[in-house]
C-alpha atoms as a PDB file:
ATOM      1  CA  UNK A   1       7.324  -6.052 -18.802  1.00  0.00           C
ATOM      2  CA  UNK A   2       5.458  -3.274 -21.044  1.00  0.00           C
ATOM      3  CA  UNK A   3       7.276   0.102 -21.408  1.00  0.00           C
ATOM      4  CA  UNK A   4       4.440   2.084 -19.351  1.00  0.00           C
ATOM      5  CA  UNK A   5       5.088  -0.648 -16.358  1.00  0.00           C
ATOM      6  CA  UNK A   6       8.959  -0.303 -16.618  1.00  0.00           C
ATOM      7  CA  UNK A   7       8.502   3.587 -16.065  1.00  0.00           C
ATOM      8  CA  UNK A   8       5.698   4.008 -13.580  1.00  0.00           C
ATOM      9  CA  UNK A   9       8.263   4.324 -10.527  1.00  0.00           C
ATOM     10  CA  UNK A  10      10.358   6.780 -11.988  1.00  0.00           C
ATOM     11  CA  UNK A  11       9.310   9.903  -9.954  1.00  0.00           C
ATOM     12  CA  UNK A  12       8.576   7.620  -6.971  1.00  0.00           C
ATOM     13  CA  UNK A  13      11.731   6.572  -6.362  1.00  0.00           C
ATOM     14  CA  UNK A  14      12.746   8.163  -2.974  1.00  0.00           C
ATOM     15  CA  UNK A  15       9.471   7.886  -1.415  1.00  0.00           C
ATOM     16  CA  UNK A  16       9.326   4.173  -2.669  1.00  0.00           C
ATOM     17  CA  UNK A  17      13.005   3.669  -0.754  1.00  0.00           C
ATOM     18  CA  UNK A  18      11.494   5.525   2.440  1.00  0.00           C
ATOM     19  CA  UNK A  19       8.055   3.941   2.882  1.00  0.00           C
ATOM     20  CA  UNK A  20       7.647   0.781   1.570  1.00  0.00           C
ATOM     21  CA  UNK A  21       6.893  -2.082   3.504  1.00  0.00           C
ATOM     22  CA  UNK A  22      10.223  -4.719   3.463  1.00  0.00           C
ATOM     23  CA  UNK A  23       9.126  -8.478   3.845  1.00  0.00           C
ATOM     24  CA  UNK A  24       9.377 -10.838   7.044  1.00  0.00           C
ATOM     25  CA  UNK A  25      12.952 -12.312   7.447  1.00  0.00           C
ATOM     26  CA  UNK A  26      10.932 -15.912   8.757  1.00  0.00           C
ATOM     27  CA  UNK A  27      10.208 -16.640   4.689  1.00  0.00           C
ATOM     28  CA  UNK A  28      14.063 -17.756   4.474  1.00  0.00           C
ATOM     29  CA  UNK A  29      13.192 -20.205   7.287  1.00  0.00           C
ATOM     30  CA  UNK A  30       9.980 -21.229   5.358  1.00  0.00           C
ATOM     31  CA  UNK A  31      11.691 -21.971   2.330  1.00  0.00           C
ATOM     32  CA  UNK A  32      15.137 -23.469   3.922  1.00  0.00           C
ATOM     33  CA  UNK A  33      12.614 -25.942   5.909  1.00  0.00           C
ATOM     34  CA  UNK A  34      10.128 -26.454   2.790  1.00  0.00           C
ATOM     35  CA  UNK A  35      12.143 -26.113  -0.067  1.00  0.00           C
ATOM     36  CA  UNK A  36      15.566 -27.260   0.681  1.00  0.00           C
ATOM     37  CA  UNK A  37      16.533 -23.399   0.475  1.00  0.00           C
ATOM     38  CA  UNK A  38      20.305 -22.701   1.696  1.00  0.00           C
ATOM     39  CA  UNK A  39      22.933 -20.047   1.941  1.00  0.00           C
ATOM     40  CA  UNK A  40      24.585 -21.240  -0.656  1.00  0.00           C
ATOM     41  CA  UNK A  41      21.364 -21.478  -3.188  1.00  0.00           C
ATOM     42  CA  UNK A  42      21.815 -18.522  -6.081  1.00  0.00           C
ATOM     43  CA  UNK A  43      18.827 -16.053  -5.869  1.00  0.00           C
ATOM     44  CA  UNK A  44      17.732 -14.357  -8.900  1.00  0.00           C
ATOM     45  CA  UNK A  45      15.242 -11.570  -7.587  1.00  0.00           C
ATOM     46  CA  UNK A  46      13.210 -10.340 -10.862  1.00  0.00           C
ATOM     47  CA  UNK A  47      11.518  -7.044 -10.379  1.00  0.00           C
ATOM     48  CA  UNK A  48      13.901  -6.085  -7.758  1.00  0.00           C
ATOM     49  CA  UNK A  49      13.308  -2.018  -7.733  1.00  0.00           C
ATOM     50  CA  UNK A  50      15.278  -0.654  -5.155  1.00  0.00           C
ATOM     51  CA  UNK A  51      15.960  -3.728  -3.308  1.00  0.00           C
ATOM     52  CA  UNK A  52      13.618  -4.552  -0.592  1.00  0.00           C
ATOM     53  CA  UNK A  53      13.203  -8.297  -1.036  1.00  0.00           C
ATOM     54  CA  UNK A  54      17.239  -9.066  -2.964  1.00  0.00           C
ATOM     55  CA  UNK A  55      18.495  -7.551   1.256  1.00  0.00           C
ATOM     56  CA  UNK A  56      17.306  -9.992   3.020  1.00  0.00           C
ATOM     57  CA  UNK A  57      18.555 -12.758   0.617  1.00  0.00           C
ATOM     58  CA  UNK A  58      21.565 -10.764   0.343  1.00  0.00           C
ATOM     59  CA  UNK A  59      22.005 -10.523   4.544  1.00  0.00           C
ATOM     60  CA  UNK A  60      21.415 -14.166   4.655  1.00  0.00           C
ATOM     61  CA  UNK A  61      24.904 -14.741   2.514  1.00  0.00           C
ATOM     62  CA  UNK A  62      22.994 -15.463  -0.422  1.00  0.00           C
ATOM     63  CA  UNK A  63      24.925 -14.280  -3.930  1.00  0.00           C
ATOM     64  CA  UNK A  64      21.565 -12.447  -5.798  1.00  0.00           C
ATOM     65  CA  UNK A  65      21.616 -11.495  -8.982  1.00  0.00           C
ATOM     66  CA  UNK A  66      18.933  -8.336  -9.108  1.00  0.00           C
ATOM     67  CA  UNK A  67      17.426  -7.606 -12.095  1.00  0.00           C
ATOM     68  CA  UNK A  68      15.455  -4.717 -12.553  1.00  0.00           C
ATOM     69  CA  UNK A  69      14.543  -2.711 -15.773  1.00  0.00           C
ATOM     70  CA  UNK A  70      13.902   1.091 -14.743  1.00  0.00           C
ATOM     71  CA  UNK A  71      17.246   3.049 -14.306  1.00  0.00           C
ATOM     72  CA  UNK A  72      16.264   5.080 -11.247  1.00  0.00           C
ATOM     73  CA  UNK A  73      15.211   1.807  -8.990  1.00  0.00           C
ATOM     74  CA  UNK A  74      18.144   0.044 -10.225  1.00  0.00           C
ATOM     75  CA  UNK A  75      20.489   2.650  -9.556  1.00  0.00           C
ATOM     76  CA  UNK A  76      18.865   3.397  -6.350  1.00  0.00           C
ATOM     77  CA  UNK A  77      19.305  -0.163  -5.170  1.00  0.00           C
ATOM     78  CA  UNK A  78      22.848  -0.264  -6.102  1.00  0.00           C
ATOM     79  CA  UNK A  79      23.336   2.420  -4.138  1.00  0.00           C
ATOM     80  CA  UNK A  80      21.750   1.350  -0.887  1.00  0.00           C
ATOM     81  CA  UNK A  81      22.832  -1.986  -1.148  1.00  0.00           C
ATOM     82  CA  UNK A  82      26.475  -1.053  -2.102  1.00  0.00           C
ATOM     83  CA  UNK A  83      28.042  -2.833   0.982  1.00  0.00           C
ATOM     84  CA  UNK A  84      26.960  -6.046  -0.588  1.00  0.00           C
ATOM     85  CA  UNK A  85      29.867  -8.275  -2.527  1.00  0.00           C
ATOM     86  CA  UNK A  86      27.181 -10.723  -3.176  1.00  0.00           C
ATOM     87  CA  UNK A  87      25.127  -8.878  -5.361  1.00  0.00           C
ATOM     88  CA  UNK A  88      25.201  -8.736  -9.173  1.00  0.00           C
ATOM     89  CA  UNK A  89      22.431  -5.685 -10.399  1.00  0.00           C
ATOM     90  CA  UNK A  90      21.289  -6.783 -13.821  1.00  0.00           C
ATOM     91  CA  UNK A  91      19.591  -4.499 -16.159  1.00  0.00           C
ATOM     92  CA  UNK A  92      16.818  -7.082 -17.655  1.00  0.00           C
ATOM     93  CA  UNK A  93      13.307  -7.631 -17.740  1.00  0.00           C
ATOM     94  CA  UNK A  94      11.498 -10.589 -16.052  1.00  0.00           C
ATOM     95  CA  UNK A  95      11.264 -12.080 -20.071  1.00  0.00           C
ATOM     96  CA  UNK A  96      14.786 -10.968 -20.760  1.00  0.00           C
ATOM     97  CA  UNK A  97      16.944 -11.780 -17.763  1.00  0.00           C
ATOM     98  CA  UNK A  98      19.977 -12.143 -19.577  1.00  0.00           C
ATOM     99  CA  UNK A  99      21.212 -14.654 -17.438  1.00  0.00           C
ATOM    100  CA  UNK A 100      22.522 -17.834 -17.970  1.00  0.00           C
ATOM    101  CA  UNK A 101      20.383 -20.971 -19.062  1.00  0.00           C
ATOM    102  CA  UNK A 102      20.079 -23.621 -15.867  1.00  0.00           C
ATOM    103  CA  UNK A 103      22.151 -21.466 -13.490  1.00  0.00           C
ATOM    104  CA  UNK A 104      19.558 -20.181 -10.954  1.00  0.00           C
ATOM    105  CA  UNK A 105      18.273 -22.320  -7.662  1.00  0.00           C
ATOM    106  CA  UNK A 106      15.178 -19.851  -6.906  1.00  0.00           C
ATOM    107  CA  UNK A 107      13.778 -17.053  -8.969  1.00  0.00           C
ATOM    108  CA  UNK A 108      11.801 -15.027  -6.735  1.00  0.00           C
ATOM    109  CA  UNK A 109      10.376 -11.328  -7.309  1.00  0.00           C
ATOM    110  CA  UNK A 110       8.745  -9.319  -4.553  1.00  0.00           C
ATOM    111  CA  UNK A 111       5.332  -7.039  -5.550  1.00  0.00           C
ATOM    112  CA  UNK A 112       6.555  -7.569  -9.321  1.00  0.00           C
ATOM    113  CA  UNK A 113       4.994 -10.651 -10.657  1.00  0.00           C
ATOM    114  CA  UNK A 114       1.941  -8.541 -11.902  1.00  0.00           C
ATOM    115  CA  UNK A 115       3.875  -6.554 -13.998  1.00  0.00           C
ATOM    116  CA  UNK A 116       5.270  -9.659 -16.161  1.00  0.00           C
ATOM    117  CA  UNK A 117       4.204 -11.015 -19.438  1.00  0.00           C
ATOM    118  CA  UNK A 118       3.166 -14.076 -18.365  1.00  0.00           C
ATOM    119  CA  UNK A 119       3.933 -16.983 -20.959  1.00  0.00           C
ATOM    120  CA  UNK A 120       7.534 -15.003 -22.129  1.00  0.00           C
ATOM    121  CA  UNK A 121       8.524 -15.146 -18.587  1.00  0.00           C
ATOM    122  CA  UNK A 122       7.498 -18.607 -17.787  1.00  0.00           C
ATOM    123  CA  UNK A 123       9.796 -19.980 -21.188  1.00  0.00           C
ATOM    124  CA  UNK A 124      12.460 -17.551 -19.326  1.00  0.00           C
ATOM    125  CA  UNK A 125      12.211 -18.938 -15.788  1.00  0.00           C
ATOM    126  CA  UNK A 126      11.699 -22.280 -17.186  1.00  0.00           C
ATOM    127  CA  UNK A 127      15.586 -21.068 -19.204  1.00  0.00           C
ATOM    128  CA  UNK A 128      17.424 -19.956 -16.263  1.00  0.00           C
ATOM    129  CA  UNK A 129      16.303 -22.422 -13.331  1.00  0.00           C
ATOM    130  CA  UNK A 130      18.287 -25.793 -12.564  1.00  0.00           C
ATOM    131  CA  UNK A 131      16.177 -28.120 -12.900  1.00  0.00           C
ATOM    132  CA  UNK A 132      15.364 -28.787  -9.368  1.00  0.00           C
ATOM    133  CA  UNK A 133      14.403 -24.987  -8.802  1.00  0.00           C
ATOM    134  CA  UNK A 134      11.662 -23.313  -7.467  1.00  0.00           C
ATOM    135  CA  UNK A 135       9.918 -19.744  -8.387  1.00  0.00           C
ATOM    136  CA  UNK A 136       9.200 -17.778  -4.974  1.00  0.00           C
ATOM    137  CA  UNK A 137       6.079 -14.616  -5.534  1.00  0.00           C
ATOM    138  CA  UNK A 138       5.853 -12.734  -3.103  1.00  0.00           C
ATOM    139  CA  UNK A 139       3.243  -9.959  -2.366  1.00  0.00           C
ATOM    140  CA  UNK A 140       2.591  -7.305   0.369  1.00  0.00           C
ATOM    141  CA  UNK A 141      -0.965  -7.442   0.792  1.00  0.00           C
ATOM    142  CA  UNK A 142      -2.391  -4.288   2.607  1.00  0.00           C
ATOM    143  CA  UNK A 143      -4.880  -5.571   5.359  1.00  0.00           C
ATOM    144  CA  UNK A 144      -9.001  -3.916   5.225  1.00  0.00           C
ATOM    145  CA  UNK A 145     -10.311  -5.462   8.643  1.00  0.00           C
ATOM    146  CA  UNK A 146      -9.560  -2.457  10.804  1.00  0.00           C
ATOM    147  CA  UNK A 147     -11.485   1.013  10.890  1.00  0.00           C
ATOM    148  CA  UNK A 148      -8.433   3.249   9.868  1.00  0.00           C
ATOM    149  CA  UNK A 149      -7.574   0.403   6.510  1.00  0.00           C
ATOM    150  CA  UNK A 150     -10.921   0.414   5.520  1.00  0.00           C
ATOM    151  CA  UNK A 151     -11.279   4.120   5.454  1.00  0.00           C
ATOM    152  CA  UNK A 152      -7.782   4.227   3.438  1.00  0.00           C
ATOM    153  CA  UNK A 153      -8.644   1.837   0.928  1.00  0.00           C
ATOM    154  CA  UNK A 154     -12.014   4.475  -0.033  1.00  0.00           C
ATOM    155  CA  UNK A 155      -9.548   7.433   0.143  1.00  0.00           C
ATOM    156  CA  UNK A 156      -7.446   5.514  -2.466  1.00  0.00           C
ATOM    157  CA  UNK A 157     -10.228   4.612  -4.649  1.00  0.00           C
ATOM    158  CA  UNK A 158     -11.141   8.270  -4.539  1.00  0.00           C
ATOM    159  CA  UNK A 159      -8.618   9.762  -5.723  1.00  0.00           C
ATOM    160  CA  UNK A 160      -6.151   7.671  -7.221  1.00  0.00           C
ATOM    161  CA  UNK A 161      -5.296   7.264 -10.947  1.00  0.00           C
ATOM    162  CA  UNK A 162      -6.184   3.675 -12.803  1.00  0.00           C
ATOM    163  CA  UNK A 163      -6.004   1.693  -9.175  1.00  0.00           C
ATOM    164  CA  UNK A 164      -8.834  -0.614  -9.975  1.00  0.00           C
ATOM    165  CA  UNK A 165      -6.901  -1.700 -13.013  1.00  0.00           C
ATOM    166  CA  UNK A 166      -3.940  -2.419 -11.121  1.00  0.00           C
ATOM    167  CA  UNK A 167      -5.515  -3.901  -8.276  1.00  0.00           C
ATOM    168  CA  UNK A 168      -7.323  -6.651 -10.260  1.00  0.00           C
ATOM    169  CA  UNK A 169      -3.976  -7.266 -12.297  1.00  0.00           C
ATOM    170  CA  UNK A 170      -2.272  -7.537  -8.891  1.00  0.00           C
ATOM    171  CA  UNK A 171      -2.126 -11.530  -9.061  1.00  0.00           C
ATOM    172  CA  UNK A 172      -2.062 -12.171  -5.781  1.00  0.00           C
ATOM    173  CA  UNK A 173      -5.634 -13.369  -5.895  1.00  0.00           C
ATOM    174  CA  UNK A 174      -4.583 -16.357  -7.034  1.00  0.00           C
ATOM    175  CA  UNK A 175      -5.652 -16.803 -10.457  1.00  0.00           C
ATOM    176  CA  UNK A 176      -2.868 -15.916 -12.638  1.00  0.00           C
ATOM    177  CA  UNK A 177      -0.907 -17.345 -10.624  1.00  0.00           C
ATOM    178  CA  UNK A 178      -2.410 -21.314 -10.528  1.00  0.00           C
ATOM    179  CA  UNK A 179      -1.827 -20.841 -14.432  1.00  0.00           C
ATOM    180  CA  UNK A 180       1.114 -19.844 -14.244  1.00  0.00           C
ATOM    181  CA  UNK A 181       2.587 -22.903 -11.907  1.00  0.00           C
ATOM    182  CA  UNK A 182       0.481 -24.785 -14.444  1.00  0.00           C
ATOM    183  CA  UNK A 183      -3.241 -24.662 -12.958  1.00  0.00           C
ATOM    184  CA  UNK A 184      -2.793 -27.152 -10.367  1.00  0.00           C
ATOM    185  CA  UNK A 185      -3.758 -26.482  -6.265  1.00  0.00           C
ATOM    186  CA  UNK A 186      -1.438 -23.060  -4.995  1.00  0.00           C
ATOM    187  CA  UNK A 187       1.097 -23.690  -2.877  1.00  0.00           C
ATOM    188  CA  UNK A 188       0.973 -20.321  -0.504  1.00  0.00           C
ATOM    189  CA  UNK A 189       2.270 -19.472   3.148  1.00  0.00           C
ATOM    190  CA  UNK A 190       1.195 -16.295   4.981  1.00  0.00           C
ATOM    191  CA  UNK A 191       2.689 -14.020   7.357  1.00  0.00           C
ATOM    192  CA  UNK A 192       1.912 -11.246   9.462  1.00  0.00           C
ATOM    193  CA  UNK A 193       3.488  -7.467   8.358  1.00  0.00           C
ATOM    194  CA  UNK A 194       3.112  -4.367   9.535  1.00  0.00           C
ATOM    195  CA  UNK A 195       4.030  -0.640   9.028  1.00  0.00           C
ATOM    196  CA  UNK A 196       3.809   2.344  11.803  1.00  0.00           C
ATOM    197  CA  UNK A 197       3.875   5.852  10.455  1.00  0.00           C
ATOM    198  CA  UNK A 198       3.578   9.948  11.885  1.00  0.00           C
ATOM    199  CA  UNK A 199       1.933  11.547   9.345  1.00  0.00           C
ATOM    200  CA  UNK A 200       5.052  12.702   6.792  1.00  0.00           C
ATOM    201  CA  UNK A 201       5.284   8.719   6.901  1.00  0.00           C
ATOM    202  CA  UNK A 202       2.285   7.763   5.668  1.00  0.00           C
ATOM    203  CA  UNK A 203       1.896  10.350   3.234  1.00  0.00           C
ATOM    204  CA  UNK A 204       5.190   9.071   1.798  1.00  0.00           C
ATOM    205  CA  UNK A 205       3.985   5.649   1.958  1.00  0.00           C
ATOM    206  CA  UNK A 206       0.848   6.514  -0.372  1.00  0.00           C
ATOM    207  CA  UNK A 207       2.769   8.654  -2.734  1.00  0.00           C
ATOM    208  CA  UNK A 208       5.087   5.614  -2.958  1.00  0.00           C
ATOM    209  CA  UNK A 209       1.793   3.797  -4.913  1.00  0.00           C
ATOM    210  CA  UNK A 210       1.701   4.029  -8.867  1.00  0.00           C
ATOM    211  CA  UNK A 211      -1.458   4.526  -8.837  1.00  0.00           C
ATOM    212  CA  UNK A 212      -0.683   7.624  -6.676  1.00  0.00           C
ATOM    213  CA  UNK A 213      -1.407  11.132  -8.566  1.00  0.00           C
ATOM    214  CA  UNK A 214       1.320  13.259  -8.341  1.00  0.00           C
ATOM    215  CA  UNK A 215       1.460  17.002  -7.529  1.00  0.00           C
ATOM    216  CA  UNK A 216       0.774  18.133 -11.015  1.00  0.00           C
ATOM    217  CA  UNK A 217      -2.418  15.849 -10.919  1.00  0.00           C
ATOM    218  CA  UNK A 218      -5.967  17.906  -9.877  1.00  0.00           C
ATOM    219  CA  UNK A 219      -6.116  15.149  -7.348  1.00  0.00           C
ATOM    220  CA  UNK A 220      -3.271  15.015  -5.594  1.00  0.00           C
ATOM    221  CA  UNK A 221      -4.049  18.514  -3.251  1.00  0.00           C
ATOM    222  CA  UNK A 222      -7.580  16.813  -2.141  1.00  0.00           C
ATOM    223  CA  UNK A 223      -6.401  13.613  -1.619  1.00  0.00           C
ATOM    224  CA  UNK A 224      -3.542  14.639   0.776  1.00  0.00           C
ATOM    225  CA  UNK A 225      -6.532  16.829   2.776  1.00  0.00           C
ATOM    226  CA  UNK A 226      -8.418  13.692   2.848  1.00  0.00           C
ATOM    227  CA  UNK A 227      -5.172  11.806   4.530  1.00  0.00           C
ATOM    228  CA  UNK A 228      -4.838  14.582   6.507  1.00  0.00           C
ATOM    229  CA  UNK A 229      -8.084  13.952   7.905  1.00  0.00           C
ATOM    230  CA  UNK A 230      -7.824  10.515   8.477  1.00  0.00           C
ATOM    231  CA  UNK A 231      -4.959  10.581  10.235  1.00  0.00           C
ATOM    232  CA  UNK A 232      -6.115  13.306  12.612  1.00  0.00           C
ATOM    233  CA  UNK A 233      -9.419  11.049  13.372  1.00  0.00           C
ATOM    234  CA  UNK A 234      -7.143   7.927  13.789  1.00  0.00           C
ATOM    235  CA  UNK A 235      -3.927   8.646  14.823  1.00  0.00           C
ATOM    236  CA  UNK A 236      -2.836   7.239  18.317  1.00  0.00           C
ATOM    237  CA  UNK A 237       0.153   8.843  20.029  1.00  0.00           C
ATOM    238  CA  UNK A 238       1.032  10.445  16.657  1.00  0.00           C
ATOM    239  CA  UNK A 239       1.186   7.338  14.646  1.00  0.00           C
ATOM    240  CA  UNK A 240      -0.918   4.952  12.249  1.00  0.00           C
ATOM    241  CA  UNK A 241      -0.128   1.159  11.698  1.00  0.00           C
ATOM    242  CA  UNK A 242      -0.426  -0.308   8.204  1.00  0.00           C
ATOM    243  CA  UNK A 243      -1.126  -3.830   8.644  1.00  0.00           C
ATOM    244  CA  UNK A 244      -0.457  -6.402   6.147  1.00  0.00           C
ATOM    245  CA  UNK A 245      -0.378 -10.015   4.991  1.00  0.00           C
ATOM    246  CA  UNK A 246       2.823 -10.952   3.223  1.00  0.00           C
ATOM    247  CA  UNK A 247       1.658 -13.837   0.736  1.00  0.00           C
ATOM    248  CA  UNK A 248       4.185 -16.297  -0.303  1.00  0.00           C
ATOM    249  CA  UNK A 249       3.371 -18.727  -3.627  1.00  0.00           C
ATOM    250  CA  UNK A 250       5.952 -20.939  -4.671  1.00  0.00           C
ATOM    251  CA  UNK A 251       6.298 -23.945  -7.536  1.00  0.00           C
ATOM    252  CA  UNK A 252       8.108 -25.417  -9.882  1.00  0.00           C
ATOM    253  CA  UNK A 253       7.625 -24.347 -13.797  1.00  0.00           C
END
């Protein structure tokens, strides 16, 4: 992880707690049925911010070790998922885990993969995993085949700050990904996610985004008009649904 991605969330922190999207509980029975994935297999969830994808490992019984570089996220997950015996908050990097060599039964990392230094991390995974283990990348992918998401995803190319870079660097088109389980066909699952917001909601939800310019940015003020907008023309019953499609690669490295 580079220094500018480590520190991108920083200011985001609470909104990034509030409003972001968690991920389907029916992946643990996609991996327990696929991958011989148990309550009893160690989870080490690389990337983990604030926690979103280490609770539902964690609620299953899993132990997780969480290892997340910024302070704030780290900190913020510890504190949310305090009630938690099973989990171990490491302050690493998805090239520096620190954790032990051939101790891990899935590596997994939630919206984080695209952040990673690709060939450092896979000699790291490749370090940590049993040998029978599995990497798990997992991606909320915002949905564009309904009026209000297509008219978001303009607003957000608008107005916000370097999203085209970060949006092709995303990974979850596939690419870096086949090389990185070795180029061969992509092993992926999908599942249905969505997201229902009043308006607070899903302004929170879009500050939440890097790419997001804050309030000292000269676009922040029109693009929160803009939303404003938006939500007035397609708001039903004071709320707007987010949908998604929660993409699921996994392999062996």
């Amino acid at each position: 992880m580079n220094l500018n991605s480590t520190q991108r969330f920083s200011d985001r922190v609470e909104n990034y707690i509030k409003f972001r999207p968690s991920y389907p509980t029916e992946i643990l029975d996609f991996l327990s049925s696929k991958l011989g994935f148990s309550k009893s297999s160690l989870v080490a969830d690389i990337g983990s911010g604030t926690g979103l994808l280490t609770k539902i490992f964690l609620e299953n019984g899993n132990s997780v070790f969480a290892v997340e570089p910024n302070k704030e996220m780290r900190e913020a997950g510890e504190k949310i998922l305090s009630e938690f015996t099973n989990l171990k908050s490491i302050d690493g990097t998805a090239e520096v885990t620190t954790l032990a060599e051939k101790s891990i039964d899935f590596v997994v990392a939630g919206q984080a993969f695209h952040w990673f230094e690709i060939v450092k991390t896979k000699a790291e995974f490749k370090r940590i995993l049993k040998p029978n283990g599995f990497v798990v990348l997992v991606w909320n992918k915002r949905r564009n085949d309904k009026p209000f998401l297509v008219e978001y995803e303009k607003l957000i190319q608008e107005f916000a700050v370097d999203y085209e870079k970060i949006k092709h660097t995303s990974a979850d088109k596939g690419k870096e990904v086949q090389e990185f389980f070795g180029g061969e066909k992509l092993n992926v699952k999908t599942f249905d996610n969505f997201q229902e917001f009043d308006f607070e909601g899903l302004k929170g939800r879009l500050l939440s985004s890097s790419y997001a310019p804050n309030e000292n940015h000269p676009n922040h003020k029109p693009m929160i008009q803009a939303l404003k907008q938006l939500f007035k023309q397609f708001q039903q019953n004071g709320q707007i649904r987010i949908d998604y499609k929660t993409n699921v690669f996994w392999g062996r490295v």
